[in-house]
N, C-alpha and C. Protein backbone atom coordinates (compact mmCIF):
# COMPACT_ATOMS: atom_id res chain seq x y z
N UNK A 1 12.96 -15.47 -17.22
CA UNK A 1 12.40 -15.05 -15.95
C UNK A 1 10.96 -14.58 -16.14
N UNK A 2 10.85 -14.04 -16.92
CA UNK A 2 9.53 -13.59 -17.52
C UNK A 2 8.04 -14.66 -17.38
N UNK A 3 8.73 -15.94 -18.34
CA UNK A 3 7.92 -17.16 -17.69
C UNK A 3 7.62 -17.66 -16.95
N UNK A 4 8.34 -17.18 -16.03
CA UNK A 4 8.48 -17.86 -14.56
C UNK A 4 7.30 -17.28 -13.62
N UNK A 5 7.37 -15.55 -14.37
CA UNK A 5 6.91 -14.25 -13.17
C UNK A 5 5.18 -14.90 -13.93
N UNK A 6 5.26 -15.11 -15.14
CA UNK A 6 4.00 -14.89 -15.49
C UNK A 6 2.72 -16.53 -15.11
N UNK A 7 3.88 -17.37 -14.79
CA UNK A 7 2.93 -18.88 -14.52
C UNK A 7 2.82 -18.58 -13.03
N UNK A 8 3.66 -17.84 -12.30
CA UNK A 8 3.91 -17.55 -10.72
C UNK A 8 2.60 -16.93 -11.17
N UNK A 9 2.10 -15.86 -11.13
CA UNK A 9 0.96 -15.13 -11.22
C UNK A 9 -0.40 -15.71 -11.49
N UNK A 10 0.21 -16.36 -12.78
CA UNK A 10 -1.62 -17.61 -13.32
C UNK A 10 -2.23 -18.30 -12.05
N UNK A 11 -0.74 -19.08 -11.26
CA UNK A 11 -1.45 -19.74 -10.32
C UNK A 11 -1.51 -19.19 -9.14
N UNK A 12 -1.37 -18.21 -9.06
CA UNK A 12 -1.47 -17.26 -7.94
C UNK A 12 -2.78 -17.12 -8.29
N UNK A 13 -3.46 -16.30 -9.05
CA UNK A 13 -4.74 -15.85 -9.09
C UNK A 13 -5.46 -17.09 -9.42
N UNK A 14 -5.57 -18.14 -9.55
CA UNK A 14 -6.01 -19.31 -9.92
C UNK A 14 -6.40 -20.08 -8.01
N UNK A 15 -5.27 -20.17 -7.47
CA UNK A 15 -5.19 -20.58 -6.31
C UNK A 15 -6.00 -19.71 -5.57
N UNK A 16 -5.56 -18.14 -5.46
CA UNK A 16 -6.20 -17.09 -4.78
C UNK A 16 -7.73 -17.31 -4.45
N UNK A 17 -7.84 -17.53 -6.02
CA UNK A 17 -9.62 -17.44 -6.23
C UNK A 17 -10.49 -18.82 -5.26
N UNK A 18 -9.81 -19.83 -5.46
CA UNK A 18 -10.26 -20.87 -4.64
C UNK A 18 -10.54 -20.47 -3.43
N UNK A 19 -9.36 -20.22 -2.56
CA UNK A 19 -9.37 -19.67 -1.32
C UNK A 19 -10.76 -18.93 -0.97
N UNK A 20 -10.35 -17.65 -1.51
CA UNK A 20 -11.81 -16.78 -1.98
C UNK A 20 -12.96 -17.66 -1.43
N UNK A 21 -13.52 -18.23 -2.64
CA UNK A 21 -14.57 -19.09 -3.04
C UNK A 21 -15.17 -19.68 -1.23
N UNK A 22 -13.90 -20.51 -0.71
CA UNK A 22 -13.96 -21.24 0.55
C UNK A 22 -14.43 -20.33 1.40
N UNK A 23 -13.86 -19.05 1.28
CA UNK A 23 -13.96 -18.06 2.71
C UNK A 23 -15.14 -17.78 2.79
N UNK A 24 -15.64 -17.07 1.10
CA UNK A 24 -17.53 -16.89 1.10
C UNK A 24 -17.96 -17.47 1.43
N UNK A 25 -17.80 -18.94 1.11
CA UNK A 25 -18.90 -19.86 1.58
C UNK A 25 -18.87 -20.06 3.22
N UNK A 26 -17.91 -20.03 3.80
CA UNK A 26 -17.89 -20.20 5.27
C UNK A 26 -18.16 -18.76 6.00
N UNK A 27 -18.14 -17.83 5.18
CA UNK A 27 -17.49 -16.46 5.99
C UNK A 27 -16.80 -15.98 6.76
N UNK A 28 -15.91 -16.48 6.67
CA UNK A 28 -14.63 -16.29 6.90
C UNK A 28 -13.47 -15.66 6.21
N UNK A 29 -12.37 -15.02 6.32
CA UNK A 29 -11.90 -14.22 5.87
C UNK A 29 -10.61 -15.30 4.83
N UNK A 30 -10.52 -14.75 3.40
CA UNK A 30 -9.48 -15.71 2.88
C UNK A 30 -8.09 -16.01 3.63
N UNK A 31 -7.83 -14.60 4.03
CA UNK A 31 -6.74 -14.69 4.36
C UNK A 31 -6.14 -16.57 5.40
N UNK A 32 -7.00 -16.50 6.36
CA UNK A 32 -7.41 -17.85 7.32
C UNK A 32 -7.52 -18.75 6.60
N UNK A 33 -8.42 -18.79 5.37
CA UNK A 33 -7.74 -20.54 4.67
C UNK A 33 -7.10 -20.27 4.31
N UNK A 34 -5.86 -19.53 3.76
CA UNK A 34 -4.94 -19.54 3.33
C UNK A 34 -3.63 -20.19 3.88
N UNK A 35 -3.88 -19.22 5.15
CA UNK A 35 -3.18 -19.74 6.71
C UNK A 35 -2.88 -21.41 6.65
N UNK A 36 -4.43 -21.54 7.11
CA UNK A 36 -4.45 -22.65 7.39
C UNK A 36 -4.33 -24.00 5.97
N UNK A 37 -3.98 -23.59 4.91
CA UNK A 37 -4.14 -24.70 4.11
C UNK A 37 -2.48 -24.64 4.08
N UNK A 38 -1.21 -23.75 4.33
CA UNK A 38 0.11 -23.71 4.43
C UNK A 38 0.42 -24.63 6.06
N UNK A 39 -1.03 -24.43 6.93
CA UNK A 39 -0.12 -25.27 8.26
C UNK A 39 -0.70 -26.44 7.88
N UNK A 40 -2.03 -26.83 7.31
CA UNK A 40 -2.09 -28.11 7.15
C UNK A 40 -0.78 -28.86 6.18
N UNK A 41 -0.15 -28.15 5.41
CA UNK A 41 1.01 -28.64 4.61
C UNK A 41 2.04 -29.36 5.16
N UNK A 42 2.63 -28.18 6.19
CA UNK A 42 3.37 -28.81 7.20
C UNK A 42 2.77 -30.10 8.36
N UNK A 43 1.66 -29.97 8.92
CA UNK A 43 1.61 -30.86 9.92
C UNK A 43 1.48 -32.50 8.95
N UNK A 44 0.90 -32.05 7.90
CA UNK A 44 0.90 -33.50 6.59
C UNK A 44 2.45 -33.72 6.17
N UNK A 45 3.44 -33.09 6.23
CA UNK A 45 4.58 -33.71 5.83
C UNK A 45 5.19 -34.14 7.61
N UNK A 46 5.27 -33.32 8.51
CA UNK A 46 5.52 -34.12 9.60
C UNK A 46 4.68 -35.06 9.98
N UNK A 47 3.32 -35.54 9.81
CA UNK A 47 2.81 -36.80 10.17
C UNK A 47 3.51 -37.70 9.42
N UNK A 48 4.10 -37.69 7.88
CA UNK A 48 4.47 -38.55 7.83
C UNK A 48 5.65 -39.31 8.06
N UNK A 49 6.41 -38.00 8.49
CA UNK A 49 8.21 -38.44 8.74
C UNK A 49 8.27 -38.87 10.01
N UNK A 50 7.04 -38.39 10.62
CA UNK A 50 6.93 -39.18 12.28
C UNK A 50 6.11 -40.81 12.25
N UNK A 51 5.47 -40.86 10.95
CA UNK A 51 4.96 -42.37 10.92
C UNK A 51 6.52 -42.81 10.41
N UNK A 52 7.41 -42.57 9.81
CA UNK A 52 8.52 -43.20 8.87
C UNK A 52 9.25 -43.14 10.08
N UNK A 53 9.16 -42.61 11.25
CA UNK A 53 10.27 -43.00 12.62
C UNK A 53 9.76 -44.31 13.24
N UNK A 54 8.40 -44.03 13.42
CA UNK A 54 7.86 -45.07 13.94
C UNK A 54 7.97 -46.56 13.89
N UNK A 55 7.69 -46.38 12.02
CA UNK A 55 7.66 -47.77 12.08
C UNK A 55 9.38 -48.48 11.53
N UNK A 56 10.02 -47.34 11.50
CA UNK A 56 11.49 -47.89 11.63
C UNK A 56 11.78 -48.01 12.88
N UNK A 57 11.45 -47.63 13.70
CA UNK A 57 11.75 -48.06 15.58
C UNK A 57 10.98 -49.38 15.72
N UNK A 58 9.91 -49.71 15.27
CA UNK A 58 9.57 -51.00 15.44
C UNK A 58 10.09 -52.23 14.52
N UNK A 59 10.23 -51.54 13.95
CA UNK A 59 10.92 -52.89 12.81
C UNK A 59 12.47 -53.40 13.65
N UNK A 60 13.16 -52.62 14.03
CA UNK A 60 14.23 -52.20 14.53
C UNK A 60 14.01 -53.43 15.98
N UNK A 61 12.97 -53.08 16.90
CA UNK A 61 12.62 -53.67 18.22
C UNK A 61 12.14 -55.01 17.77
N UNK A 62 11.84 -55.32 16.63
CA UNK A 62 11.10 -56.81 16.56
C UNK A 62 12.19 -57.88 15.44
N UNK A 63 13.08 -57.06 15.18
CA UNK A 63 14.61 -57.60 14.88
C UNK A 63 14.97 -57.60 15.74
N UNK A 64 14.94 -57.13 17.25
CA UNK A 64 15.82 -57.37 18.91
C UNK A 64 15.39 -58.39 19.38
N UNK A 65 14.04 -58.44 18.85
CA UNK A 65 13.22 -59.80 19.52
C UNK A 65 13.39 -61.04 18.67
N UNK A 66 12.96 -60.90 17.59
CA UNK A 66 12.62 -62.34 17.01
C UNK A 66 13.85 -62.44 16.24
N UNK A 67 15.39 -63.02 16.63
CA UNK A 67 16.36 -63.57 16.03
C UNK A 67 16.01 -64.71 15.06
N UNK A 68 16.32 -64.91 14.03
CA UNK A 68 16.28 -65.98 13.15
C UNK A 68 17.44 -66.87 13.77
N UNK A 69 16.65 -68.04 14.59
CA UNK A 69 17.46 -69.34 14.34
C UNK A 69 18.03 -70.07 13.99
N UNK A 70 19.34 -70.99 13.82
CA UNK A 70 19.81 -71.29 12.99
C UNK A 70 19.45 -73.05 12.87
N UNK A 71 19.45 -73.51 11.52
CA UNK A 71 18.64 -74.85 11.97
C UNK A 71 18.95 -75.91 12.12
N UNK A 72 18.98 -77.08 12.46
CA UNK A 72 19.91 -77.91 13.32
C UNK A 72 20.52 -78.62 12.19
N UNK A 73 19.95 -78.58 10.78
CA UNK A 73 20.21 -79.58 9.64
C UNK A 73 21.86 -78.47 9.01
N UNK A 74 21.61 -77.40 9.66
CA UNK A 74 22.93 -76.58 8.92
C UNK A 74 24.57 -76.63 9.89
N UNK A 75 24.54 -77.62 10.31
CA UNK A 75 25.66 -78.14 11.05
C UNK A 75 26.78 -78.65 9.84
């Protein structure tokens, strides 16, 4: 557990500092990119499970449409 607490921490203060870095330069407070780099996380994993609906609903609608024919030589 020890290892765990102590790499949890490295990249804690490793990550932290970035943040930091961003806020000075914008002036803005870290806390806010912080925020915002956890909602950009989420809205990037739901864009993509909402592109992976998508284009399974269309694949889905253009198998309703375009039936494969059967061909007259397979009689």
């Amino acid at each position: 557990m020890n290892i765990f607490y102590r790499a949890l921490v490295y990249f804690q203060k490793r990550g932290y500092y970035v943040c930091q870095r961003i806020a000075d330069r914008l002036g803005i407070r870290a806390k806010v990119v912080r925020i915002s780099f956890m909602y950009l996380a989420f809205v990037t994993v739901g864009f993509g499970f909402a592109l992976y609906l998508f284009f399974a609903f269309w694949m889905r609608i253009k198998d309703l449409i375009y039936t494969k024919r059967s061909s007259v030589f397979d009689l």
